[in-house]
N, C-alpha and C. Protein backbone atom coordinates (compact mmCIF):
# COMPACT_ATOMS: atom_id res chain seq x y z
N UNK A 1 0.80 -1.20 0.00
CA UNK A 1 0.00 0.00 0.00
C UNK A 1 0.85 1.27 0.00
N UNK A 2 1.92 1.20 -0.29
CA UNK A 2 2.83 2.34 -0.42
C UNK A 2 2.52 3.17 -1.66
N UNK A 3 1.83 2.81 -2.46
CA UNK A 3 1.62 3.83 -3.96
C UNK A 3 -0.09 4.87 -2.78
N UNK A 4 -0.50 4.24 -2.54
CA UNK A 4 -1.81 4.73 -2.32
C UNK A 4 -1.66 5.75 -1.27
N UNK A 5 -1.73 7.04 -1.73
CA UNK A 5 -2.08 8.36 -0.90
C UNK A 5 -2.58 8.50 0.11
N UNK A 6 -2.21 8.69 1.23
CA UNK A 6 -2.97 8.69 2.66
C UNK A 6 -3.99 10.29 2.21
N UNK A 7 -4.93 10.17 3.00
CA UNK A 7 -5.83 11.07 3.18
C UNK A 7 -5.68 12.61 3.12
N UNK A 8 -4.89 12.85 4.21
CA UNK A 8 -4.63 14.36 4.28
C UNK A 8 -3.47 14.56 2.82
N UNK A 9 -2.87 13.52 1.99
CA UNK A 9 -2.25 14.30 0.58
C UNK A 9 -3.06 14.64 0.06
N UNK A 10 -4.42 13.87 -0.13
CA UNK A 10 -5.17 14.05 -1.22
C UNK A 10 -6.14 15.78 -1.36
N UNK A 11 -5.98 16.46 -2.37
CA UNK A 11 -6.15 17.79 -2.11
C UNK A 11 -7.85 17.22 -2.50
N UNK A 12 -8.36 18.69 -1.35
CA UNK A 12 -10.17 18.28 -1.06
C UNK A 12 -10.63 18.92 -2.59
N UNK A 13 -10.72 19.95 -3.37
CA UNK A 13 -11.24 20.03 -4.67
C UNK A 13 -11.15 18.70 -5.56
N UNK A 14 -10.49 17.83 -5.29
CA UNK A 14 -10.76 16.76 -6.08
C UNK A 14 -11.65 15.89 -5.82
N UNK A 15 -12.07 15.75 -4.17
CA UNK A 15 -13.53 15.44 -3.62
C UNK A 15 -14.35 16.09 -4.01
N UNK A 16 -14.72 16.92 -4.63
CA UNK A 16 -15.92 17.58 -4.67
C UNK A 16 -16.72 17.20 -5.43
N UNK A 17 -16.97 16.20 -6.32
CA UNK A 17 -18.11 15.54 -7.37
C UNK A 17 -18.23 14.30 -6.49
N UNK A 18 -17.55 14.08 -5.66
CA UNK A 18 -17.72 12.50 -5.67
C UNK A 18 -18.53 11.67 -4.40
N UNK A 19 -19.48 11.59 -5.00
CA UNK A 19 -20.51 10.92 -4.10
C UNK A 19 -20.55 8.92 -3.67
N UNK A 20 -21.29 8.91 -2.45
CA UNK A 20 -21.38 7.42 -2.63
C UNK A 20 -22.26 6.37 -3.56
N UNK A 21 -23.05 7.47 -4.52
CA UNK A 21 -24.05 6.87 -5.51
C UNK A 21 -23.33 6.72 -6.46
N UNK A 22 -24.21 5.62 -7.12
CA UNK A 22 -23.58 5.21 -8.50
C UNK A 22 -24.71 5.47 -9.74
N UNK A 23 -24.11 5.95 -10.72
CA UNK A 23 -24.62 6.94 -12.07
C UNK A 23 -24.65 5.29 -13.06
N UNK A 24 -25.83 4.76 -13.45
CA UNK A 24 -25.83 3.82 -14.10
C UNK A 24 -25.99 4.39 -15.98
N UNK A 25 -24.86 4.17 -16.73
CA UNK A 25 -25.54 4.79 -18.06
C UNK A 25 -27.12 4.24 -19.16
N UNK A 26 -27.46 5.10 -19.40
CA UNK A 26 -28.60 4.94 -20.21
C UNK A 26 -28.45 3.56 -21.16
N UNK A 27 -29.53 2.73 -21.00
CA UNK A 27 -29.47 1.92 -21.68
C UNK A 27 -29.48 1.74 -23.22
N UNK A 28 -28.81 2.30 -24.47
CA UNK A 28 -29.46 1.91 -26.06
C UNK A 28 -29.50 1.13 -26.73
N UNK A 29 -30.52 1.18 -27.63
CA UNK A 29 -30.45 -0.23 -28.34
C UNK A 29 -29.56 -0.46 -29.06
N UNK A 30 -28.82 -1.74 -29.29
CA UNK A 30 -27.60 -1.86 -30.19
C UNK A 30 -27.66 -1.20 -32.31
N UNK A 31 -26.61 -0.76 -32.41
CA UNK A 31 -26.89 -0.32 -34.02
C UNK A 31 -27.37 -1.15 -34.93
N UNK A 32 -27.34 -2.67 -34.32
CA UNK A 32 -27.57 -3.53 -35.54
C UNK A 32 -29.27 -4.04 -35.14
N UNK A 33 -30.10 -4.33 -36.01
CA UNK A 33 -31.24 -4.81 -35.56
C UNK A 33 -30.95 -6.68 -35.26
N UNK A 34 -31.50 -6.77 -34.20
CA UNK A 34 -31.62 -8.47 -34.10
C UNK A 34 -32.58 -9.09 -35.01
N UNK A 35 -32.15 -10.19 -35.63
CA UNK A 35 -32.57 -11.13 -36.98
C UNK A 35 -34.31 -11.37 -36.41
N UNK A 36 -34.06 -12.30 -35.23
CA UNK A 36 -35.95 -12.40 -34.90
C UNK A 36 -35.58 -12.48 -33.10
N UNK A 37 -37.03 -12.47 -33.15
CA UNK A 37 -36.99 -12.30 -31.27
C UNK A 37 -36.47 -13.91 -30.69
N UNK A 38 -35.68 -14.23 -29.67
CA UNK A 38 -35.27 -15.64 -29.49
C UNK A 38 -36.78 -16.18 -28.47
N UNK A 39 -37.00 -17.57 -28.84
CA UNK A 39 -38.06 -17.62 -27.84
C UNK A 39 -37.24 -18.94 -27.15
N UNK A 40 -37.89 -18.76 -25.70
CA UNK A 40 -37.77 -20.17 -25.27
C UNK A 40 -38.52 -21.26 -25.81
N UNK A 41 -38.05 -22.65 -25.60
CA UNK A 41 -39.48 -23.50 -25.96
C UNK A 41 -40.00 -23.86 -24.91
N UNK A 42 -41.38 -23.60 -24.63
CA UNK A 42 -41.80 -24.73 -23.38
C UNK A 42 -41.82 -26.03 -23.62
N UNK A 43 -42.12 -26.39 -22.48
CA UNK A 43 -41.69 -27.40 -22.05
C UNK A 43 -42.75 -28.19 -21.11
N UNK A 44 -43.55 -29.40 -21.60
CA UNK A 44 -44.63 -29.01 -20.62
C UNK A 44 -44.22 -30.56 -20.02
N UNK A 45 -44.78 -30.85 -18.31
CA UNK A 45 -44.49 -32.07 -18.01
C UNK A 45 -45.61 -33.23 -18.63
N UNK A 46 -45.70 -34.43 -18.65
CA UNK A 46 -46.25 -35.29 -18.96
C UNK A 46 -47.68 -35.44 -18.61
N UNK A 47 -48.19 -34.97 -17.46
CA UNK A 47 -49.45 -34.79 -17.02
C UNK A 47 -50.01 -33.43 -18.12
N UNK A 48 -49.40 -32.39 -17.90
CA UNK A 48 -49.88 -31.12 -19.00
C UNK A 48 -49.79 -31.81 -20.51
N UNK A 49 -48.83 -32.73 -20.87
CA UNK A 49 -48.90 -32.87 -22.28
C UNK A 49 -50.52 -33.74 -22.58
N UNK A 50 -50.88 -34.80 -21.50
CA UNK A 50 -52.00 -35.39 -21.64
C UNK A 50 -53.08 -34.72 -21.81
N UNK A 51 -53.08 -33.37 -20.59
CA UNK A 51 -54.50 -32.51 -20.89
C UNK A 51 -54.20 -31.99 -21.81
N UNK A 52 -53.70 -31.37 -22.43
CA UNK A 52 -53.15 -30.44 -24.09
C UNK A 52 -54.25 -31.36 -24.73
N UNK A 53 -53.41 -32.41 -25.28
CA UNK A 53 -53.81 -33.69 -25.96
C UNK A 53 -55.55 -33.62 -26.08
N UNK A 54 -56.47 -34.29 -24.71
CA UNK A 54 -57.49 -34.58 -24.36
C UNK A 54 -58.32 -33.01 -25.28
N UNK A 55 -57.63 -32.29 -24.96
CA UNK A 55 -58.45 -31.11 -25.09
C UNK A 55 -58.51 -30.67 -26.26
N UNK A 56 -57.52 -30.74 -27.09
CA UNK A 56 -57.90 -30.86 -28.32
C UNK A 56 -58.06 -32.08 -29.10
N UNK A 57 -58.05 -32.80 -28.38
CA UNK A 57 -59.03 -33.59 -29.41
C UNK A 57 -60.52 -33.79 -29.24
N UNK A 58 -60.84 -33.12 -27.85
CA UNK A 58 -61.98 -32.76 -27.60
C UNK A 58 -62.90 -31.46 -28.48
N UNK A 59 -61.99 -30.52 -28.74
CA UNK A 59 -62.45 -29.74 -29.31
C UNK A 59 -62.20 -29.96 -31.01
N UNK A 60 -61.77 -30.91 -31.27
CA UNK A 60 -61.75 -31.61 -32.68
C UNK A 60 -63.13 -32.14 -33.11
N UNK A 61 -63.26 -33.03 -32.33
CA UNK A 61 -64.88 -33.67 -32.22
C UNK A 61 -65.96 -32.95 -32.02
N UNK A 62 -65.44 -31.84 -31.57
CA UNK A 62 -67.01 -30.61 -31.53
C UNK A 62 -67.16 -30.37 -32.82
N UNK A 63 -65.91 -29.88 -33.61
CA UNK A 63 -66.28 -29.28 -34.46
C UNK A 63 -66.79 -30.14 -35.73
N UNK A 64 -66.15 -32.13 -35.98
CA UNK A 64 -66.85 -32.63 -36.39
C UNK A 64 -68.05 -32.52 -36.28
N UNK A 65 -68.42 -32.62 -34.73
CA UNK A 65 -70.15 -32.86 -34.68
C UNK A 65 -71.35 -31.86 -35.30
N UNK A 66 -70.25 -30.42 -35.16
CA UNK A 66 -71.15 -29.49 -35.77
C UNK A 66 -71.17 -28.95 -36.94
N UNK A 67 -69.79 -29.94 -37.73
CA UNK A 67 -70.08 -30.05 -39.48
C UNK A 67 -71.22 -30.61 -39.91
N UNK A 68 -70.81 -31.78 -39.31
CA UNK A 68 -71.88 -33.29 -39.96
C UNK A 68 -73.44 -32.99 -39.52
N UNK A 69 -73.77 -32.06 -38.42
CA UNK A 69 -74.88 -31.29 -37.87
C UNK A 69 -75.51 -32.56 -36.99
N UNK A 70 -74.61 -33.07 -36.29
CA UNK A 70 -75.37 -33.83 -35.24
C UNK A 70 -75.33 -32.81 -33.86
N UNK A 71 -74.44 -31.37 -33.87
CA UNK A 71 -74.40 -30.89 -32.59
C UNK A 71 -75.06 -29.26 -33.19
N UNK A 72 -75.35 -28.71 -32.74
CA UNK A 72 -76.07 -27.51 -33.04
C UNK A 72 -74.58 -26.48 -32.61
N UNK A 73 -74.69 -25.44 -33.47
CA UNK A 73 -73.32 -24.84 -32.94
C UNK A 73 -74.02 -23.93 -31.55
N UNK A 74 -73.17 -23.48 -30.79
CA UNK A 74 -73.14 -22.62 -29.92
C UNK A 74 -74.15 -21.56 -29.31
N UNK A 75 -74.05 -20.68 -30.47
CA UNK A 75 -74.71 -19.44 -30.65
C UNK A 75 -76.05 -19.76 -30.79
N UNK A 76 -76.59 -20.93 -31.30
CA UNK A 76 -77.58 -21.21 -32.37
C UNK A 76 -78.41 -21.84 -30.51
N UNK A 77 -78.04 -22.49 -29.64
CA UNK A 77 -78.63 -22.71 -28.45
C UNK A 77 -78.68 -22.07 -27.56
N UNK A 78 -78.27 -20.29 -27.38
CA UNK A 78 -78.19 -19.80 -26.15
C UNK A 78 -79.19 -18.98 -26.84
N UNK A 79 -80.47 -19.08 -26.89
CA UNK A 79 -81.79 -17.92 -27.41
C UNK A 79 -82.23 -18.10 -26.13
């Protein structure tokens, strides 16, 4: 620690800006544009992949039923 200035060398005008906060710079966006947004993939566990599954193929069969007109659509039963 012999390079490092004890206290009373250090002349006080050179204290005078210097606070204990820290000045974070402005964040910008880089010059280049990024190609596409990165996504994660989910990831679903084995129980969620089953309901996924169930559910659309549940809602597969609705919409058979209400081609072939064995199910009345939606709209057409809430009068």
């Amino acid at each position: 620690y012999d390079s490092v200035p004890d206290e009373a060398e250090i002349d006080p005008q050179f204290l005078v800006g210097i606070t204990h906060l820290v000045e974070h710079p402005i964040q910008i966006a880089p010059p280049v544009e990024q190609k596409e947004d990165i996504s994660v993939p989910v990831y679903l566990t084995k129980k969620e992949r089953k309901k996924l599954r169930r559910q659309n193929r549940r809602e597969a069969e609705k919409e058979i039923k209400k081609r072939s007109g064995l199910a009345w659509p939606r709209h057409w039963s809430q009068k």
